[in-house]
C-alpha atoms as a PDB file:
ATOM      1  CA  UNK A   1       0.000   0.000   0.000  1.00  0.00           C
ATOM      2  CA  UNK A   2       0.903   3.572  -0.985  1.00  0.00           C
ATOM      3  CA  UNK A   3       0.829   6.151   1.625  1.00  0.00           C
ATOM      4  CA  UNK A   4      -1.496   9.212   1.061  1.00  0.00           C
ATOM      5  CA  UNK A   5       0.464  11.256   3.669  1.00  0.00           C
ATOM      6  CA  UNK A   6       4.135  11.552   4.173  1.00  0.00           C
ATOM      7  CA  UNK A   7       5.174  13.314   7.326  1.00  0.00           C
ATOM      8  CA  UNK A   8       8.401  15.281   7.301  1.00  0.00           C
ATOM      9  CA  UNK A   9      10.541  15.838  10.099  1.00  0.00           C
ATOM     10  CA  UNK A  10      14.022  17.593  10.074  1.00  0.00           C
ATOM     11  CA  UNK A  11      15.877  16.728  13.360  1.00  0.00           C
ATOM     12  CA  UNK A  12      19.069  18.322  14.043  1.00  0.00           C
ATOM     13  CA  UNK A  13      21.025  17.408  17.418  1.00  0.00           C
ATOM     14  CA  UNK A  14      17.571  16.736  18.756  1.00  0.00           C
ATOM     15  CA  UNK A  15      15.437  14.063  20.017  1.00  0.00           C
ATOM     16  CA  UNK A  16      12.117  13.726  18.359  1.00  0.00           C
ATOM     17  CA  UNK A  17      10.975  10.649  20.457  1.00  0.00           C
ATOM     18  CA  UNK A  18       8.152  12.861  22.597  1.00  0.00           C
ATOM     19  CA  UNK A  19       6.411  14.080  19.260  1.00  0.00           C
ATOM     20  CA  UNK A  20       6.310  10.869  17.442  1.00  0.00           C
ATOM     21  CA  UNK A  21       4.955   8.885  20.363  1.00  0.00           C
ATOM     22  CA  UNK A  22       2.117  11.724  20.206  1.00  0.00           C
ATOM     23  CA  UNK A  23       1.554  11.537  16.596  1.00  0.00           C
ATOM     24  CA  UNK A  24       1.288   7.340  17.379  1.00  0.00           C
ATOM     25  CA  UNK A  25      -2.220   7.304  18.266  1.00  0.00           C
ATOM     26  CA  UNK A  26      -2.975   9.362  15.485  1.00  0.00           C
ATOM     27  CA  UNK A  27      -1.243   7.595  13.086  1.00  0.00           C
ATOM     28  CA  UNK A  28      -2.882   4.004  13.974  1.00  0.00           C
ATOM     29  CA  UNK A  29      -6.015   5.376  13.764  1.00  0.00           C
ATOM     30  CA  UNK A  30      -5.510   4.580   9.637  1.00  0.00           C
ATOM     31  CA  UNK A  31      -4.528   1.550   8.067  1.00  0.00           C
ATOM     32  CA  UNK A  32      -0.934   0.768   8.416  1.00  0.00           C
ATOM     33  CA  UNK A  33       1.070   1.926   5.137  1.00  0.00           C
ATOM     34  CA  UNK A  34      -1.395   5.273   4.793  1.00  0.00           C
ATOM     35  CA  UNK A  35       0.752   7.426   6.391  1.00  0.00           C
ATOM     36  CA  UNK A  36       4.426   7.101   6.735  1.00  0.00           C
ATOM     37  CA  UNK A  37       7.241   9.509   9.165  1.00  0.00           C
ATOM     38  CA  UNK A  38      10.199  10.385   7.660  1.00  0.00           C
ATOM     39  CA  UNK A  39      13.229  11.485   9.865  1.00  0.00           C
ATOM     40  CA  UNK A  40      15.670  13.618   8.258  1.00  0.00           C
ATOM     41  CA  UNK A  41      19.032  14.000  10.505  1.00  0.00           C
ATOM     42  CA  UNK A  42      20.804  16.795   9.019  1.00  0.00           C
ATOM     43  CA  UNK A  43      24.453  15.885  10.175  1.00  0.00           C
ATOM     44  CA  UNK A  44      23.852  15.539  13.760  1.00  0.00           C
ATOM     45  CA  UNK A  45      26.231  14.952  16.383  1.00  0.00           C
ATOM     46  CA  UNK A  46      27.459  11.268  16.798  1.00  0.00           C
ATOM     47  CA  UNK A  47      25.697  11.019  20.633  1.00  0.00           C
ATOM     48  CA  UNK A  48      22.481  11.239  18.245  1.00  0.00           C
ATOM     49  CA  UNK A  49      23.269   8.777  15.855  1.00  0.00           C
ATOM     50  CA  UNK A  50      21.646   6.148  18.445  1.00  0.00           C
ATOM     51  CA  UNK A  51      18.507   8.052  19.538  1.00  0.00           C
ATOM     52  CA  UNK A  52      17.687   8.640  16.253  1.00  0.00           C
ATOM     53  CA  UNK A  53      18.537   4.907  14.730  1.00  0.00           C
ATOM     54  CA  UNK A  54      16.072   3.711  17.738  1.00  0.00           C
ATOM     55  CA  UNK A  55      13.417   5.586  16.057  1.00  0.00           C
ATOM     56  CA  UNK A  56      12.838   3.404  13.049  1.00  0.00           C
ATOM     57  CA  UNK A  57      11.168   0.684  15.937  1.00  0.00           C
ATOM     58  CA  UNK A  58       7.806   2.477  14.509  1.00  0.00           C
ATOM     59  CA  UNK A  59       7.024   0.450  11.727  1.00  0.00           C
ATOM     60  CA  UNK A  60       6.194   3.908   9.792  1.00  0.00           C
ATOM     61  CA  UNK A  61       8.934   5.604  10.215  1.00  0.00           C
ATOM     62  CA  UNK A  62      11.868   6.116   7.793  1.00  0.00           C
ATOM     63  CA  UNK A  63      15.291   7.487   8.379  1.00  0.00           C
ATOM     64  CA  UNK A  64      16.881   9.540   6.132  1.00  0.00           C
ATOM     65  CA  UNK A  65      20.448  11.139   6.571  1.00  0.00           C
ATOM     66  CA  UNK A  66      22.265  13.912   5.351  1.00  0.00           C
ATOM     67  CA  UNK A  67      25.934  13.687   4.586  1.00  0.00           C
ATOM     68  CA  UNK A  68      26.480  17.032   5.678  1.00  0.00           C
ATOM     69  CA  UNK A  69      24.379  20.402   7.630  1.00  0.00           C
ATOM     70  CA  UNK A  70      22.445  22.026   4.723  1.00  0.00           C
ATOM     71  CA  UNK A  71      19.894  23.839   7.293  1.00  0.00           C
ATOM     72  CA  UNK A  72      16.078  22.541   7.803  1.00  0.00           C
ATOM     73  CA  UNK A  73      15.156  24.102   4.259  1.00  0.00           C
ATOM     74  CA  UNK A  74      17.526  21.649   2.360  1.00  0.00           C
ATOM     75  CA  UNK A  75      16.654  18.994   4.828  1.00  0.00           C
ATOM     76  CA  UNK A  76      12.650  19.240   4.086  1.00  0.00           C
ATOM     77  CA  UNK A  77      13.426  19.844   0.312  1.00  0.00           C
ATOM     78  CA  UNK A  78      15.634  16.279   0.388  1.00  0.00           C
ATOM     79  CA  UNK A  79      12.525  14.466   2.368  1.00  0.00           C
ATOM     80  CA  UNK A  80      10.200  15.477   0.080  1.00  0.00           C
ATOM     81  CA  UNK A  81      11.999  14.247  -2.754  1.00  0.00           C
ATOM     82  CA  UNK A  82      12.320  11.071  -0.837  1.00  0.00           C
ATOM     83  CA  UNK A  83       8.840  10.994   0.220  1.00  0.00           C
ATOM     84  CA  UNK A  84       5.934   8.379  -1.363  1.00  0.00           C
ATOM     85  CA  UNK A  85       3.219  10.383  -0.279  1.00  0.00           C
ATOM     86  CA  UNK A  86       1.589  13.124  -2.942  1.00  0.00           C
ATOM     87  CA  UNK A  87       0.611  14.907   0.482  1.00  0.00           C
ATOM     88  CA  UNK A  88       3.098  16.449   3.242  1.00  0.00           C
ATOM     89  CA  UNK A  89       2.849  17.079   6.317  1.00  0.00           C
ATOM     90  CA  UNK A  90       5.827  19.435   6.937  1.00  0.00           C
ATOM     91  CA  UNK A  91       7.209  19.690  11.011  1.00  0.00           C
ATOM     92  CA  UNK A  92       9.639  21.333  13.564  1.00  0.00           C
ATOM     93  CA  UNK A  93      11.254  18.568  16.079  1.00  0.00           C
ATOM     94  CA  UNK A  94      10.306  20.652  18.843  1.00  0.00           C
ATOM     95  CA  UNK A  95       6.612  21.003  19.040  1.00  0.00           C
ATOM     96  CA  UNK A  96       4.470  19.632  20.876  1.00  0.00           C
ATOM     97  CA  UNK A  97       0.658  18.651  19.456  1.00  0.00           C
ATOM     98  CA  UNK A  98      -2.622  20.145  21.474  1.00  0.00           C
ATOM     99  CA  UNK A  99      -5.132  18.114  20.374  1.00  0.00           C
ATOM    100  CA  UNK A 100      -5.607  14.468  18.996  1.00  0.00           C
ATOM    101  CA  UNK A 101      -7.421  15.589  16.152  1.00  0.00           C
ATOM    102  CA  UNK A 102      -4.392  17.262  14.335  1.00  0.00           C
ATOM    103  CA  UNK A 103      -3.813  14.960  12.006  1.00  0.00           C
ATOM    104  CA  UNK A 104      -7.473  14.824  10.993  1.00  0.00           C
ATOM    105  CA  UNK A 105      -7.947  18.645  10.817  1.00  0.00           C
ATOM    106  CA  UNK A 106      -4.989  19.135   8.165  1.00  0.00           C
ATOM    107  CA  UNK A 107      -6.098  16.261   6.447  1.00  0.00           C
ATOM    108  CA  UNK A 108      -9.948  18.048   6.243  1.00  0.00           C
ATOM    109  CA  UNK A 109      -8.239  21.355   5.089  1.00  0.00           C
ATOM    110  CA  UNK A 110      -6.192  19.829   2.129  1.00  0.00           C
ATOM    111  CA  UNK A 111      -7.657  20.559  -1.601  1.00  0.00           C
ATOM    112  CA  UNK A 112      -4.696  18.737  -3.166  1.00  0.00           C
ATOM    113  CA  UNK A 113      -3.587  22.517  -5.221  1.00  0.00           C
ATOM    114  CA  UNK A 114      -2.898  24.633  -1.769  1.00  0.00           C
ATOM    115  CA  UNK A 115      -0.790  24.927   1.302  1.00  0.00           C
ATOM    116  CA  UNK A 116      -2.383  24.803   4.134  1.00  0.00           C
ATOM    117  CA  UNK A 117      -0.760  26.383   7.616  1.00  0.00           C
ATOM    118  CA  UNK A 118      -2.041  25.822  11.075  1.00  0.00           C
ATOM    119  CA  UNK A 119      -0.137  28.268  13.298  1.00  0.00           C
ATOM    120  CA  UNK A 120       1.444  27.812  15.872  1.00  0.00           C
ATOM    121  CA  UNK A 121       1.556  29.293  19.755  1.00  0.00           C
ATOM    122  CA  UNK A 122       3.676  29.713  22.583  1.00  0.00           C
ATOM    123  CA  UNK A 123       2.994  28.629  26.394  1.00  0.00           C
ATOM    124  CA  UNK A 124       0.755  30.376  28.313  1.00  0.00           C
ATOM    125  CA  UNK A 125       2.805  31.032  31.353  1.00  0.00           C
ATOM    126  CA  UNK A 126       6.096  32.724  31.094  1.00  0.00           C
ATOM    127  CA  UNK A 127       9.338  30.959  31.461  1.00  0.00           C
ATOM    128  CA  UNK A 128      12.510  31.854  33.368  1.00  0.00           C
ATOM    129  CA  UNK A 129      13.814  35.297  32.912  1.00  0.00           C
ATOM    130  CA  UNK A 130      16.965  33.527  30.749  1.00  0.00           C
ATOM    131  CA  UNK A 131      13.848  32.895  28.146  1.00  0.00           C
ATOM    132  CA  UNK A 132      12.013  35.586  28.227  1.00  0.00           C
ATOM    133  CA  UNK A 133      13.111  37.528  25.022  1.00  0.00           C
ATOM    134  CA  UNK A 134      12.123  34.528  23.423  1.00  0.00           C
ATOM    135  CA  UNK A 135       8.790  34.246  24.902  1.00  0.00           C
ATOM    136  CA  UNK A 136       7.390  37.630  24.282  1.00  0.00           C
ATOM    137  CA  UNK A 137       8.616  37.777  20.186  1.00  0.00           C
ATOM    138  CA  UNK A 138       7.114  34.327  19.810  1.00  0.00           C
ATOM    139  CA  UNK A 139       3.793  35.012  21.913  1.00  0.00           C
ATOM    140  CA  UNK A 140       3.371  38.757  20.173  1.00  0.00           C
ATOM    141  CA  UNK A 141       4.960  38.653  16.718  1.00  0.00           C
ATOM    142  CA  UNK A 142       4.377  34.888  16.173  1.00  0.00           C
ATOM    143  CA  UNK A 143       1.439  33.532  17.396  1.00  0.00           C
ATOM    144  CA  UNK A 144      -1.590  34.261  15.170  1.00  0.00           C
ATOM    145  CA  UNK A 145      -5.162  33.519  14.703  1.00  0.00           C
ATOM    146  CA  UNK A 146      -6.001  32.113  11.032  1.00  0.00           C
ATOM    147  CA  UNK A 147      -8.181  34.956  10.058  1.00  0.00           C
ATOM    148  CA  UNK A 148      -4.896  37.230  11.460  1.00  0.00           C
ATOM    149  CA  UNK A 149      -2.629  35.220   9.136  1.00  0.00           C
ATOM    150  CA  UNK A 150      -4.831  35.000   5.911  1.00  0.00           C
ATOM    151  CA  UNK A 151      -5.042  39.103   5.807  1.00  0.00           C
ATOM    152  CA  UNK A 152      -1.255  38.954   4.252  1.00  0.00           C
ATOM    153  CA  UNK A 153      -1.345  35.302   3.470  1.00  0.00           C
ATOM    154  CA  UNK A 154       1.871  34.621   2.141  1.00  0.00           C
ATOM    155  CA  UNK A 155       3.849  37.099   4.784  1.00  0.00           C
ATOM    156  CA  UNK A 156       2.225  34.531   7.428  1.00  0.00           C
ATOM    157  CA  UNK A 157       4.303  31.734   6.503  1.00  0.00           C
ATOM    158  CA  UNK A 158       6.443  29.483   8.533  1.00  0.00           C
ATOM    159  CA  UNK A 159       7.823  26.318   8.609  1.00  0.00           C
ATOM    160  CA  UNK A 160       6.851  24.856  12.110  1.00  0.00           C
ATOM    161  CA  UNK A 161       3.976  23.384  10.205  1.00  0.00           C
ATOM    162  CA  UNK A 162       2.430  23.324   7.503  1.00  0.00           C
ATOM    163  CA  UNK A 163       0.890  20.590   4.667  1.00  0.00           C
ATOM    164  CA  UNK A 164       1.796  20.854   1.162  1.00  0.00           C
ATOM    165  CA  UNK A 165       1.001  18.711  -2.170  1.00  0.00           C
ATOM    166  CA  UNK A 166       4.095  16.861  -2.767  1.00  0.00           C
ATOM    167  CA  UNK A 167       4.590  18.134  -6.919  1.00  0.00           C
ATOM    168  CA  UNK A 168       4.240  21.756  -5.603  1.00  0.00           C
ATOM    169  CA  UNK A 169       6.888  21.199  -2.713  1.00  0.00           C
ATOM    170  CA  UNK A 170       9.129  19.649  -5.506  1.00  0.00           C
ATOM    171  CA  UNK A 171       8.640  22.517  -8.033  1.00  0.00           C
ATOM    172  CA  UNK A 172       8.406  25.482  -5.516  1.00  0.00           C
ATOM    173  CA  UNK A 173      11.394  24.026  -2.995  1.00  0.00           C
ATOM    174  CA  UNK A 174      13.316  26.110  -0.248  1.00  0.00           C
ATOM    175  CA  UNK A 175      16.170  28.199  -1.396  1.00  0.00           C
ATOM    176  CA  UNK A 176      19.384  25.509  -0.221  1.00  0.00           C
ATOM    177  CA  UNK A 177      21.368  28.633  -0.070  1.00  0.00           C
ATOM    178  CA  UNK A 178      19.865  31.143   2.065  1.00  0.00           C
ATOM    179  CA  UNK A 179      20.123  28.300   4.341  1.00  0.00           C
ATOM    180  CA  UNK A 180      18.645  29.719   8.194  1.00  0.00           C
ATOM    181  CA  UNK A 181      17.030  33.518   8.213  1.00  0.00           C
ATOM    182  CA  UNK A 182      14.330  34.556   6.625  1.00  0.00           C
ATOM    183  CA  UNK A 183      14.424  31.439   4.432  1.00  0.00           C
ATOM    184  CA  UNK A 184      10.424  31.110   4.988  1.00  0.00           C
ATOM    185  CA  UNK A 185       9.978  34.630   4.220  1.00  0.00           C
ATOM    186  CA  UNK A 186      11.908  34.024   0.783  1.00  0.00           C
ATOM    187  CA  UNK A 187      10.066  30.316   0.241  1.00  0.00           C
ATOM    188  CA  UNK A 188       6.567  32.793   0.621  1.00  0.00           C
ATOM    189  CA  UNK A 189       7.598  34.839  -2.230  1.00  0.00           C
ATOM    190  CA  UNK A 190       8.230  32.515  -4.523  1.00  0.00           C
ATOM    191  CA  UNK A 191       5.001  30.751  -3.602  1.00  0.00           C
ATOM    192  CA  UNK A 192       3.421  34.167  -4.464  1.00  0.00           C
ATOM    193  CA  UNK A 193       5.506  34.498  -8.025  1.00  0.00           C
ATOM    194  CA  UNK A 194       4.515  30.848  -8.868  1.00  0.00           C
ATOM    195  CA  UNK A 195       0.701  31.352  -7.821  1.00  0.00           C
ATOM    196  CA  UNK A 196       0.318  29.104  -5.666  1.00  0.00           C
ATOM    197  CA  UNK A 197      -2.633  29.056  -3.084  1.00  0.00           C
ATOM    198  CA  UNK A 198      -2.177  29.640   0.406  1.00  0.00           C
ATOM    199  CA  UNK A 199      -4.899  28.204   3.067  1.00  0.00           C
ATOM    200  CA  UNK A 200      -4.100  29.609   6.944  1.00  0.00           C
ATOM    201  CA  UNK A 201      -6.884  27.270   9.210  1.00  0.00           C
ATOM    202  CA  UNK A 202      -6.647  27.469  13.363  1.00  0.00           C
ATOM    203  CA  UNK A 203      -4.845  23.812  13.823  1.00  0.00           C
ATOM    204  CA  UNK A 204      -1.809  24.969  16.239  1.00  0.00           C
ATOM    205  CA  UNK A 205       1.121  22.813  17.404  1.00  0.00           C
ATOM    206  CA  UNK A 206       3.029  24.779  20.698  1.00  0.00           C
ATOM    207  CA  UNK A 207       6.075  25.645  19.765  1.00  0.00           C
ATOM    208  CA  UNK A 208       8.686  24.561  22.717  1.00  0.00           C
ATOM    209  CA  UNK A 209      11.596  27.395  23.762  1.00  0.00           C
ATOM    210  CA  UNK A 210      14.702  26.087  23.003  1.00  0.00           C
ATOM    211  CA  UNK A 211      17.258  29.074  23.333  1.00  0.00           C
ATOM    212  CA  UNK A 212      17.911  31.515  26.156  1.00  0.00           C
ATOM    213  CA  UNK A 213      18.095  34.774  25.573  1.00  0.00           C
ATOM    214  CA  UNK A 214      21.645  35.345  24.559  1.00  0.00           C
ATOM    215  CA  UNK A 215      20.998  32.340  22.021  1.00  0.00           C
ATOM    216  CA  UNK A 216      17.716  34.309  20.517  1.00  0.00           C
ATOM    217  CA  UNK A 217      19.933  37.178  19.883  1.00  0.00           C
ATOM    218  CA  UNK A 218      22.812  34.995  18.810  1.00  0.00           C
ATOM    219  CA  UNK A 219      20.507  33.440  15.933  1.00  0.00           C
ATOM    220  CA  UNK A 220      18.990  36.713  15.137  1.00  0.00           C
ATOM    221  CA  UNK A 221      22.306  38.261  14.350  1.00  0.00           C
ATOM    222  CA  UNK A 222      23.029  35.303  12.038  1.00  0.00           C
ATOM    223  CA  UNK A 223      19.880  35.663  10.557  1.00  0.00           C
ATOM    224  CA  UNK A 224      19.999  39.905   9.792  1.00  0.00           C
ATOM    225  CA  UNK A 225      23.529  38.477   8.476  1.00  0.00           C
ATOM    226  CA  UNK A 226      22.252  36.476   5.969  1.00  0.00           C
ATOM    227  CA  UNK A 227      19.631  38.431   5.158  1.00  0.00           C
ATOM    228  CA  UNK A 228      21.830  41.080   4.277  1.00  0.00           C
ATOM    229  CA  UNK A 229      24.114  38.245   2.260  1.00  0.00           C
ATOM    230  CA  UNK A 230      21.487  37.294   0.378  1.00  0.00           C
ATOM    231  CA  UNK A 231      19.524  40.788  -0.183  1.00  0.00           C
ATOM    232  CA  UNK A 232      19.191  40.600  -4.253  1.00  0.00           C
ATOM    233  CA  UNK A 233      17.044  37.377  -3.650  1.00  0.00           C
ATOM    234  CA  UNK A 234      14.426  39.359  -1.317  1.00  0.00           C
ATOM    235  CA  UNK A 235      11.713  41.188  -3.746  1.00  0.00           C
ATOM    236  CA  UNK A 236      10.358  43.706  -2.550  1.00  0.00           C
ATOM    237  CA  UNK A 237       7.615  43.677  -0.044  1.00  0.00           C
ATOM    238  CA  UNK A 238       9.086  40.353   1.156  1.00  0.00           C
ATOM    239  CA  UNK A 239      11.113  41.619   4.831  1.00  0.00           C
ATOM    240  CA  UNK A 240       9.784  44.701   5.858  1.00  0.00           C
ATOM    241  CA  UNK A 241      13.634  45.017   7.801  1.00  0.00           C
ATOM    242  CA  UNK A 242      15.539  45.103   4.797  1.00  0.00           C
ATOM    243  CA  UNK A 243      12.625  46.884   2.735  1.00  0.00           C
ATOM    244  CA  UNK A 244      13.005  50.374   4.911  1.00  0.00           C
ATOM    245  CA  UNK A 245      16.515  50.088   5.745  1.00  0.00           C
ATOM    246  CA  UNK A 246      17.268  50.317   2.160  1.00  0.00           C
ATOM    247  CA  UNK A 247      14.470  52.870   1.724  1.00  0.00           C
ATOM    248  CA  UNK A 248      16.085  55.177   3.948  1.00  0.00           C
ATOM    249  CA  UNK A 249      19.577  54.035   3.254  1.00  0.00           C
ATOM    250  CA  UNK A 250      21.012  57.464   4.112  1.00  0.00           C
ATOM    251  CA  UNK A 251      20.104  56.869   7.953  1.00  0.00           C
ATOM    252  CA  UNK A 252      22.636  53.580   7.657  1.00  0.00           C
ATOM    253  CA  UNK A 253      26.134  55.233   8.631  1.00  0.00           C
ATOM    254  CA  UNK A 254      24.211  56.515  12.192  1.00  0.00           C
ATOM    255  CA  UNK A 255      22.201  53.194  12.442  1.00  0.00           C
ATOM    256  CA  UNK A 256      25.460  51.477  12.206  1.00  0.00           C
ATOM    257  CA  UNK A 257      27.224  53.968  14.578  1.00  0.00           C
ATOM    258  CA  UNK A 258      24.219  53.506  17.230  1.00  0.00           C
ATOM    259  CA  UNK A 259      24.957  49.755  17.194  1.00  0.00           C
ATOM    260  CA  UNK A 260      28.859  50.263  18.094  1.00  0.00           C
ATOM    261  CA  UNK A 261      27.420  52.740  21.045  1.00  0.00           C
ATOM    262  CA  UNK A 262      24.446  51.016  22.284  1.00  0.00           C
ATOM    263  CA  UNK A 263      24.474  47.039  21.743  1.00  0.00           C
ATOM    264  CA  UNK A 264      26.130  46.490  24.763  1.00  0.00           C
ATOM    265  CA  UNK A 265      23.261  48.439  26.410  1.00  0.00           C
ATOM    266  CA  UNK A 266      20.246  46.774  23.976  1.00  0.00           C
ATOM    267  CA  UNK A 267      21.711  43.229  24.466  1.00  0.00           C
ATOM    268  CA  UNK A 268      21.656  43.899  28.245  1.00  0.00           C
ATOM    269  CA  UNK A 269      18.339  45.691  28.513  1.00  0.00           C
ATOM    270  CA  UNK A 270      16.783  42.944  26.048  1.00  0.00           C
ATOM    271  CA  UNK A 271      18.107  39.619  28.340  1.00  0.00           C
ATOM    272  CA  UNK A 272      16.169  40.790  31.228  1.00  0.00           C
ATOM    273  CA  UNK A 273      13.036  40.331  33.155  1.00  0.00           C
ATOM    274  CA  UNK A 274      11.163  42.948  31.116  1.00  0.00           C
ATOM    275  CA  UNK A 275      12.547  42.919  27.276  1.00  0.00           C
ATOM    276  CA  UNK A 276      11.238  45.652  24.877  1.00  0.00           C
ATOM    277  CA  UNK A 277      10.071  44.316  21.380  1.00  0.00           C
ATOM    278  CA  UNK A 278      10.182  47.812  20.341  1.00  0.00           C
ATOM    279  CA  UNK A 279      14.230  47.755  21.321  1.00  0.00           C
ATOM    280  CA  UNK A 280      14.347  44.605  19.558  1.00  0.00           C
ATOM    281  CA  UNK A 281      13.178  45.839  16.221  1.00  0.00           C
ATOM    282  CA  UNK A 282      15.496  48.795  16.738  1.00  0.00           C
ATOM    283  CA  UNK A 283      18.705  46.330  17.821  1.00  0.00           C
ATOM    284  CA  UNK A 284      18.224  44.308  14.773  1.00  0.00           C
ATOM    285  CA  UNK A 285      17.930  47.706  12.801  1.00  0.00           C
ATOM    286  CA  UNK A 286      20.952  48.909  13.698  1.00  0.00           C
ATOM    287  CA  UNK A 287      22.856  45.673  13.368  1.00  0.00           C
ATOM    288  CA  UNK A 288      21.426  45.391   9.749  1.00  0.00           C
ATOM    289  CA  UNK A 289      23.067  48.935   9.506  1.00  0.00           C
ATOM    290  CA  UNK A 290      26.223  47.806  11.136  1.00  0.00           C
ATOM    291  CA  UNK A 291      26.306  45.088   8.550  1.00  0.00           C
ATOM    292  CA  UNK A 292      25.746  47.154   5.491  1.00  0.00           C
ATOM    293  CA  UNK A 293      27.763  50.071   6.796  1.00  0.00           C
ATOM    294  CA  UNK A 294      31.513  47.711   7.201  1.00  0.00           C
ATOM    295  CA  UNK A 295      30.393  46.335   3.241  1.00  0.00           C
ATOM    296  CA  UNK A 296      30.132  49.916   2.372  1.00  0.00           C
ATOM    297  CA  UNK A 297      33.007  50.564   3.965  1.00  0.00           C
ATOM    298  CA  UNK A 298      35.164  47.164   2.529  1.00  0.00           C
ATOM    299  CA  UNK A 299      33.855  48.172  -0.870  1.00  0.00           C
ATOM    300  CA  UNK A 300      35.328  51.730  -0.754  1.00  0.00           C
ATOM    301  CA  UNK A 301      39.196  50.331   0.273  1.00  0.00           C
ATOM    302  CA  UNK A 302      39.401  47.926  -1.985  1.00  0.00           C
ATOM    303  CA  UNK A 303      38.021  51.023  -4.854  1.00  0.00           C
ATOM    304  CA  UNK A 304      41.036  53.200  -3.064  1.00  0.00           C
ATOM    305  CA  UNK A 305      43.398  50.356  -3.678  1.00  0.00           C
ATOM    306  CA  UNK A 306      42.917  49.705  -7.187  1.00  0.00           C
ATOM    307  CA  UNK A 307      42.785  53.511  -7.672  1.00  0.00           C
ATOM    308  CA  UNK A 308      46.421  53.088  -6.465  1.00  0.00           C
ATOM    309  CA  UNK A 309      47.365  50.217  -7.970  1.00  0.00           C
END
């Protein structure tokens, strides 16, 4: 029997165990062989090679490994080449399902021509102050109601979750380059370009905290960084960041020098009990500055050079 449903899972130095034993009961309630689980490990460490080998005891799952890191895009672009299914069911490791009836509910919502997203939210009680940062983007910026989401439908797109016919994932696949930050916000775009339908529904999965605070900011530098490396493959309208920084590109020289004054201030002011989102958008501002100001700046030596030369 051919599954009708492959379910996609990058995993990367991570163990998935707690989500698929939820996902079990789901899955059994079909005939065995409708649904398959595909693993992807995405070059994990060796102290995961075990956890993750001990997986395949579920007679539906599959195990799929990467020779080397490519970043969850490339991952979920390699298991749905991989997959047998014509319909996926795209996850994050690190969720946690809220109702038994997710499966089922995705399953309703799918056409067969769209891609279908169920949201996802955050805990309702706040976690440690070394989390909080975290907490208050994802519970503000983040968590949305469907009718929220399908007001700028393909702006509201994430990975944590979503289903997707199998030929449109294969013709419309992430961008392996851009790797992690903003990679969604690109993969939305060229959803839009290619006309493809986007469905938001209320279906939510809880996505877990896995970073502190100095982490958060960690991966949000990385991210502004390769947004900024990557710029020329943002249209317009895509990251509303890069859109006015480079609207008002004359403010970048005192965005940049703000960052060399402040971030010691914004980084310490954002890690504690009360963080600002406000601050935040401003600390990633300037650090998008900061990056675009020392390229500016590299681009103008090496000019002065050859002029010698």
């Amino acid at each position: 029997m051919e599954p009708f449903l492959s379910i996609l899972i990058p995993v990367y130095n991570y163990d998935p165990m707690p989500l698929l034993c939820s996902l079990q009961k789901q899955i059994e309630r079909y005939e065995l062989g409708q649904i398959e689980l595909l693993v992807g490990d995405d070059a994990s460490s060796s102290e995961y090679k075990d956890i993750y080998a001990a997986l395949t005891q579920f007679p539906w799952v599959r195990l799929i490994t990467a020779e080397k890191n490519g970043g969850a895009g490339a991952m979920r672009n390699l298991l749905a080449r991989e997959a047998k299914g014509p319909l996926l069911l795209c996850l994050d490791s690190d969720i946690t399902l809220l109702t038994d009836q997710f499966l089922a509910t995705y399953i309703a919502a799918s056409d067969g021509k769209s891609v279908v997203f169920g949201g996802h939210v955050y805990a309702d009680y706040p976690p440690s102050e070394e989390q909080m940062l975290y907490y208050c983007y994802g519970r503000k910026i983040e968590s949305r109601t469907a009718s929220e989401r399908n007001k700028h439908p393909y702006k509201a797109i994430g990975g944590v979750s979503f289903l997707i016919p199998r030929a449109i994932m294969l013709a419309v696949p992430f961008d392996e380059e851009v790797r992690m930050g903003y990679e969604d916000a690109l993969w939305g775009a060229n959803l839009k370009e290619a006309r493809i339908p986007i469905k938001h529904i209320d279906n939510p999965i809880r996505h877990e905290l896995r970073r502190n605070n100095e982490e958060f900011l960690c991966t949000t530098r990385r991210y502004i960084e390769n947004l900024h490396r990557f710029e020329a493959r943002f249209p317009k309208g895509t990251v509303r960041l890069l859109d006015v920084t480079k609207k008002y590109d004359f403010l970048v020289p005192l965005g940049a020098w703000l960052f060399s004054m402040g971030n010691s201030y914004m980084e310490r002011r954002l890690c504690g009990k009360r963080p600002s989102l406000t601050l935040f958008q401003i600390y990633k501002w300037t650090y998008l500055c900061d990056r675009m100001s020392k390229e500016n700046n590299e681009v103008r030596r090496v000019n002065r050079n050859k002029k010698i030369n």
